[in-house]
N, C-alpha and C. Protein backbone atom coordinates (compact mmCIF):
# COMPACT_ATOMS: atom_id res chain seq x y z
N UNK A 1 -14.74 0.02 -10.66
CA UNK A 1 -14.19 -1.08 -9.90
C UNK A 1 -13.27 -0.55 -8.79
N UNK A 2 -13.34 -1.35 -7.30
CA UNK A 2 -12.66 -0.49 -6.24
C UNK A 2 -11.46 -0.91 -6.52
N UNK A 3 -10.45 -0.12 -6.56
CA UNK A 3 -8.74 -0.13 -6.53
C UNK A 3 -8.50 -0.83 -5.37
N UNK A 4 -7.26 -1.98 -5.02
CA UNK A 4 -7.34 -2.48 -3.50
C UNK A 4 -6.02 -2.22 -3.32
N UNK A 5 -5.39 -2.10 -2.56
CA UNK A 5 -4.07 -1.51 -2.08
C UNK A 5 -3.57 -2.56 -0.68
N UNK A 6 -2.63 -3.02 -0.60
CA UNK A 6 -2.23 -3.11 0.55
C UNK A 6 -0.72 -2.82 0.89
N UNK A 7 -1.15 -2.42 2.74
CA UNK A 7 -0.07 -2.06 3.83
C UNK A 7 0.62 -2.79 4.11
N UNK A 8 1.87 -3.10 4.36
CA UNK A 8 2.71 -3.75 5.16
C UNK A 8 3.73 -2.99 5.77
N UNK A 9 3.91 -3.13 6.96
CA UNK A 9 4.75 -2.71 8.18
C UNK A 9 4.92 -4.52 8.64
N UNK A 10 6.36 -4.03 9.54
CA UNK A 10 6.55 -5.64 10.47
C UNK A 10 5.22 -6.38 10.93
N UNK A 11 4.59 -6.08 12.15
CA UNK A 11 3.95 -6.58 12.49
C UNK A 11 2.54 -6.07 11.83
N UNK A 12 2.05 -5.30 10.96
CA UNK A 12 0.91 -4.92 10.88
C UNK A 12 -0.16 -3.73 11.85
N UNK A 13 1.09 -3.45 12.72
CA UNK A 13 -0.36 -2.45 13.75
C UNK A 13 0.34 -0.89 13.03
N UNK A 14 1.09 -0.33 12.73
CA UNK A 14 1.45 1.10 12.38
C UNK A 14 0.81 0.94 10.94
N UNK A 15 1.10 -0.21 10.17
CA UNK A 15 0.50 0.00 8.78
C UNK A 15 -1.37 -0.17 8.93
N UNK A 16 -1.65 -0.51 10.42
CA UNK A 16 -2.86 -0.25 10.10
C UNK A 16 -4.23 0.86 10.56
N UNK A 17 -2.79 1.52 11.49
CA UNK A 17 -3.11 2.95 11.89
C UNK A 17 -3.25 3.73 9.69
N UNK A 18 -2.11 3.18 9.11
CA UNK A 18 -2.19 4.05 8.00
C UNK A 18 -3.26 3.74 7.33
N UNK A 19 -3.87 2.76 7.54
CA UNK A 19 -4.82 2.30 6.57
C UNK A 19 -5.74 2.71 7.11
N UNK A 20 -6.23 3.41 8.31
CA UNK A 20 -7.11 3.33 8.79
C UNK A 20 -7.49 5.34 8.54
N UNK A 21 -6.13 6.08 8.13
CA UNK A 21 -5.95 7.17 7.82
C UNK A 21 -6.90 7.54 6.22
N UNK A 22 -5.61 6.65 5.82
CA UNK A 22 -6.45 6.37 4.63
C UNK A 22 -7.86 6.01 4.33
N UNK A 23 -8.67 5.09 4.79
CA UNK A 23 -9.85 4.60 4.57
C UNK A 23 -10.20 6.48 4.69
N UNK A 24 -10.12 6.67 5.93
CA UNK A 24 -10.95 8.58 5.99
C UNK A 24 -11.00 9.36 5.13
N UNK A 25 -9.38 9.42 4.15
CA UNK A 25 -9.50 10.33 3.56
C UNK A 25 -10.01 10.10 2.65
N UNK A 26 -9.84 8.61 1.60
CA UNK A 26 -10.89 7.67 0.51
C UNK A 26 -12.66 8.56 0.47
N UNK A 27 -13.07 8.47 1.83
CA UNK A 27 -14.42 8.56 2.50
C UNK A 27 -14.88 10.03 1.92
N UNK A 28 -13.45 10.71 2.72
CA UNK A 28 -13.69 12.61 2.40
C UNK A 28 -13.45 12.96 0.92
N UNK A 29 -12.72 12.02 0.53
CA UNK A 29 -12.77 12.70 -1.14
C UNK A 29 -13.31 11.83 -2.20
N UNK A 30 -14.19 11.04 -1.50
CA UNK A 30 -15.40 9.87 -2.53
C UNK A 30 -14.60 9.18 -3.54
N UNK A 31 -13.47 9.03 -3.26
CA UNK A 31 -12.49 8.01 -4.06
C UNK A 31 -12.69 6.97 -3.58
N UNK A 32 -12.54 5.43 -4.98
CA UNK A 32 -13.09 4.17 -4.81
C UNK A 32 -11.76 3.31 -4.66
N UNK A 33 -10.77 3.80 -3.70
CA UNK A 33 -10.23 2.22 -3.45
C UNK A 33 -9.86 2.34 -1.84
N UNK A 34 -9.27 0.95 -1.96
CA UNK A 34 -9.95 0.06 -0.20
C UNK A 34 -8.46 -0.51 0.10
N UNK A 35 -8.51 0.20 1.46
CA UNK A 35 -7.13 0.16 1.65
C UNK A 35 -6.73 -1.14 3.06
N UNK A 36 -6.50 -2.16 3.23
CA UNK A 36 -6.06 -2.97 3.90
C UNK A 36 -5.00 -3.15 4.64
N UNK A 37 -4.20 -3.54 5.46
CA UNK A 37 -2.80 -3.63 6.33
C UNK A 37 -2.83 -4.98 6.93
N UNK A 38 -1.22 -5.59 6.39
CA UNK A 38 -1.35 -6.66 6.77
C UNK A 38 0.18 -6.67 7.52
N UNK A 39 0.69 -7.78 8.00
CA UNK A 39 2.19 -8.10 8.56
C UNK A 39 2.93 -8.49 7.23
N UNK A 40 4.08 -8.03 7.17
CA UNK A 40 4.72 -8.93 5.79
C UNK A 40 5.21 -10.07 6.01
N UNK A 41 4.73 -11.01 6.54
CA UNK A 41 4.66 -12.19 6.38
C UNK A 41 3.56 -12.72 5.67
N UNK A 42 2.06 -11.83 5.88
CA UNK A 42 1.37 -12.04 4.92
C UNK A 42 1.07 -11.67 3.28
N UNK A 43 2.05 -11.34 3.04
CA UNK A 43 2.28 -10.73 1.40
C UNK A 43 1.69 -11.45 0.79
N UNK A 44 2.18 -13.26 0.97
CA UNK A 44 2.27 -14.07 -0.79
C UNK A 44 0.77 -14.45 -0.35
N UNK A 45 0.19 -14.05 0.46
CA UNK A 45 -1.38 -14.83 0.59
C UNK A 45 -2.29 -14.03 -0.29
N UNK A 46 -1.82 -12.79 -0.02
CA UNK A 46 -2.55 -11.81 -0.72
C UNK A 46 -2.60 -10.99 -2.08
N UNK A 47 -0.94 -11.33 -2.68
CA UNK A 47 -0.81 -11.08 -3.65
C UNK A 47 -2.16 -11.16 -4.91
N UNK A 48 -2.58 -11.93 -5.15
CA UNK A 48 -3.70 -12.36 -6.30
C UNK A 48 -4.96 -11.43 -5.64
N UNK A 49 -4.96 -10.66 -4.96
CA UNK A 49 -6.39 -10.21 -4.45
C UNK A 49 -6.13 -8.56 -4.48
N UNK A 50 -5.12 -8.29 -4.68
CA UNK A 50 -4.48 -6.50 -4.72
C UNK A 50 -4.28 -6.37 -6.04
N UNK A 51 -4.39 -4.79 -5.79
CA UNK A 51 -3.38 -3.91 -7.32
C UNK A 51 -2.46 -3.40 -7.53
N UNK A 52 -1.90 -3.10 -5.61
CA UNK A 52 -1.30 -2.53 -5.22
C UNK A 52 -0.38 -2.87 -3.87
N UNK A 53 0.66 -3.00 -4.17
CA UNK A 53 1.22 -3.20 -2.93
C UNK A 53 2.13 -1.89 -2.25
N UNK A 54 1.81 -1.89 -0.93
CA UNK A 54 2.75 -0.32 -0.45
C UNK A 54 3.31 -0.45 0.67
N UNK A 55 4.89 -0.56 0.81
CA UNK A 55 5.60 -1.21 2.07
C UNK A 55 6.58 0.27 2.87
N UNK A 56 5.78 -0.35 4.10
CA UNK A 56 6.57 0.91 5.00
C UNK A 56 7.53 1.03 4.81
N UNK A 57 8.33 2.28 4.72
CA UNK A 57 9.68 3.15 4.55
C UNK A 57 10.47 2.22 5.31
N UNK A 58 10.19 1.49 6.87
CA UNK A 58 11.41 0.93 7.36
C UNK A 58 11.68 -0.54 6.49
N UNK A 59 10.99 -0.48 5.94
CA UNK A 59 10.69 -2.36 4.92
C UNK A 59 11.55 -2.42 3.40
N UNK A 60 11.88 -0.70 3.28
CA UNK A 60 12.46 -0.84 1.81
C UNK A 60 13.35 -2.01 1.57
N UNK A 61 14.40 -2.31 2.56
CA UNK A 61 14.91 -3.67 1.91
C UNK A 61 14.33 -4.32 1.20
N UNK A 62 12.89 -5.10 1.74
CA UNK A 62 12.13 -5.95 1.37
C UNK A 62 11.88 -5.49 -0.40
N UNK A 63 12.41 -4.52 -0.95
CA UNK A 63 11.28 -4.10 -2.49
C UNK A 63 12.47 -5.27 -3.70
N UNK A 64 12.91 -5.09 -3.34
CA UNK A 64 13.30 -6.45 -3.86
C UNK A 64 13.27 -8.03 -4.09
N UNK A 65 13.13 -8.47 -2.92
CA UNK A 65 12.55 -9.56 -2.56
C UNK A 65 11.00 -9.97 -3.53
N UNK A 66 9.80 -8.68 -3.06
CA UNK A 66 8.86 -9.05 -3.46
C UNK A 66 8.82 -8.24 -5.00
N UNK A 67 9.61 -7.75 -5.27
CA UNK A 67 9.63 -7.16 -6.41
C UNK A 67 9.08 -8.12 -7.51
N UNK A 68 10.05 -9.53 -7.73
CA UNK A 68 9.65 -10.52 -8.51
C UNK A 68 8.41 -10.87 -8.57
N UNK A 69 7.59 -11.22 -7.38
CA UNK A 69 6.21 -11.82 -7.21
C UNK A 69 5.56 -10.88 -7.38
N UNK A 70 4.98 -9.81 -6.92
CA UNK A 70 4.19 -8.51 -7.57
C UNK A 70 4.55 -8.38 -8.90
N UNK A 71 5.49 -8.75 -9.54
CA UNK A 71 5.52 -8.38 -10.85
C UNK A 71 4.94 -9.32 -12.03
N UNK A 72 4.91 -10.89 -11.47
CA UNK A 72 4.23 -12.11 -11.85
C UNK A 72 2.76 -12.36 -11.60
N UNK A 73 2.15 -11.22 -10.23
CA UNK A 73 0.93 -11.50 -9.95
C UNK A 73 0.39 -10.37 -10.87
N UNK A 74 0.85 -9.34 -11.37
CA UNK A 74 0.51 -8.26 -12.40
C UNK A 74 0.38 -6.98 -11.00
N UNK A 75 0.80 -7.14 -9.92
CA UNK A 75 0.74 -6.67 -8.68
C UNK A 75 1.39 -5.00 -8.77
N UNK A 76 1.04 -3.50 -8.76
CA UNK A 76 1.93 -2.80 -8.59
C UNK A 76 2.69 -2.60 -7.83
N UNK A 77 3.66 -1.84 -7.12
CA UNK A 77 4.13 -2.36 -5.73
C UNK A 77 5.13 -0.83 -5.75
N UNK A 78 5.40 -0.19 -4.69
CA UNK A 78 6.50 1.27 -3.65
C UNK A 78 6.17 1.25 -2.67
N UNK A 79 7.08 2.39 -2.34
CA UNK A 79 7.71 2.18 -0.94
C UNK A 79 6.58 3.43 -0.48
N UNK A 80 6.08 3.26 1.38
CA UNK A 80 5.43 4.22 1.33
C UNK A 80 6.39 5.61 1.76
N UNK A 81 6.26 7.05 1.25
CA UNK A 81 7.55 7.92 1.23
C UNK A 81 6.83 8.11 3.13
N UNK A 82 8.60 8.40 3.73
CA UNK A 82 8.62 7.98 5.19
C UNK A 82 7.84 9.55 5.74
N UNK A 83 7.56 10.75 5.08
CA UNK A 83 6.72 12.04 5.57
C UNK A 83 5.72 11.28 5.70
N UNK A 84 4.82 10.80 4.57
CA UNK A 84 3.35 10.27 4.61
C UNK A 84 3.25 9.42 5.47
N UNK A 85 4.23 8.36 5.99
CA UNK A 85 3.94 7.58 6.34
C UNK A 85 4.20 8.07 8.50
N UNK A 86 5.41 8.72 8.36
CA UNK A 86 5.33 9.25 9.79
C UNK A 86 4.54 9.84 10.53
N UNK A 87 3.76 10.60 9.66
CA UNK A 87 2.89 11.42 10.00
C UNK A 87 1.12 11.16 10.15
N UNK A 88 1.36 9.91 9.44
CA UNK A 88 -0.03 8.91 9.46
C UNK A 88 -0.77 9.85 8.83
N UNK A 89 -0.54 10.78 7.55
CA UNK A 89 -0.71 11.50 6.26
C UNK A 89 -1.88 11.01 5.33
N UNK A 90 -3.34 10.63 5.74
CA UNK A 90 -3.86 9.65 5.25
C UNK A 90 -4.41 9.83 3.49
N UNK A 91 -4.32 11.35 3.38
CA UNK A 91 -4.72 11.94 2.20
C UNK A 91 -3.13 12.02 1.19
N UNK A 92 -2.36 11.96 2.09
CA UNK A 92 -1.12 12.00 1.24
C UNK A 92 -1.21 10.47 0.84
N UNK A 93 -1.39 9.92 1.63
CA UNK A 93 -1.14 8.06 1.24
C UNK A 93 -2.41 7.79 -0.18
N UNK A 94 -3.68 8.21 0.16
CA UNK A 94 -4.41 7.79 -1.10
C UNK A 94 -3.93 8.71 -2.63
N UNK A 95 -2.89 9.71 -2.49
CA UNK A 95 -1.99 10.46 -3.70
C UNK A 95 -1.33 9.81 -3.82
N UNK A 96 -0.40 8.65 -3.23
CA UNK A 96 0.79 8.19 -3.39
C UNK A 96 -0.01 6.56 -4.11
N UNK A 97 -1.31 5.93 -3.53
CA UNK A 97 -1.35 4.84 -4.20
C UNK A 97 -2.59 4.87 -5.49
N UNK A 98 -2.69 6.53 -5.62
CA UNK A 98 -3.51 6.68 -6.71
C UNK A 98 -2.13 6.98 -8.10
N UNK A 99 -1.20 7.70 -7.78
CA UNK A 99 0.19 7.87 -8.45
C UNK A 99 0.95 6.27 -9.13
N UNK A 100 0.82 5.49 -8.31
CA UNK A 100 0.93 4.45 -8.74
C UNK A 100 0.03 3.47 -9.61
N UNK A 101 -1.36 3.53 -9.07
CA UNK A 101 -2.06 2.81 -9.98
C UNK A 101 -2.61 3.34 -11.09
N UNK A 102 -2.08 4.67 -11.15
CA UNK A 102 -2.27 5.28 -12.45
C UNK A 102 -0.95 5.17 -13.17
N UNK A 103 -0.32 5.08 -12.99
CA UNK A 103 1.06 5.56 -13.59
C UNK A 103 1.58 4.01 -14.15
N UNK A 104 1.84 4.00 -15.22
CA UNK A 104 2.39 2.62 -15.85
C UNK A 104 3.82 2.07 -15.03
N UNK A 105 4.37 2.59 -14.72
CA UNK A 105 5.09 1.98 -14.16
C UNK A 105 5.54 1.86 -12.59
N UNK A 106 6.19 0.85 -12.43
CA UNK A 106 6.00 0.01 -10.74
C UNK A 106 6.87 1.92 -9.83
């Protein structure tokens, strides 16, 4: 079953440069999950359709906020670390949301 992950940055265009990193490296190392980027305004739409939620380094405030609702949708949810994410790191990003959806805890 494909793992689904999603990006959030402010507006959605840097988180979807990352996702778009990511999808490549998914591709190069025949790993099955599918990586999306949205604006965080679109979070609560999408909650019920992810496994994973992963919010840009400048968004950490926000892990609180949605902390509650990812945790009610059965949602995993971190921060993406700001190297991987500066660097548009796309093989580091599918380690960081394979670390999580393996790992029991948020």
């Amino acid at each position: 079953m494909t793992e689904k992950v999603l990006l959030v940055c402010g507006a959605g265009a840097s988180s979807g440069f990352m996702a778009a990193a990511a999808r490549k490296a998914t591709k190069k190392l025949n790993i099955d999950i599918e990586f999306k980027a949205k604006s965080e305004s679109e979070i609560g739409e999408h909650l019920n359709s992810i496994d994973l939620l992963l919010i840009a380094p400048h968004l950490k405030y926000m892990i609180d906020d949605v902390k509650g609702a990812c945790e009610e949708a059965g949602v995993k949810y971190g921060i993406i670390p700001q190297r991987v994410y500066g660097s548009l790191d796309g093989q580091g990003l599918v380690k960081v949301a394979e670390e999580h959806l393996q790992g029991g805890d948020q």
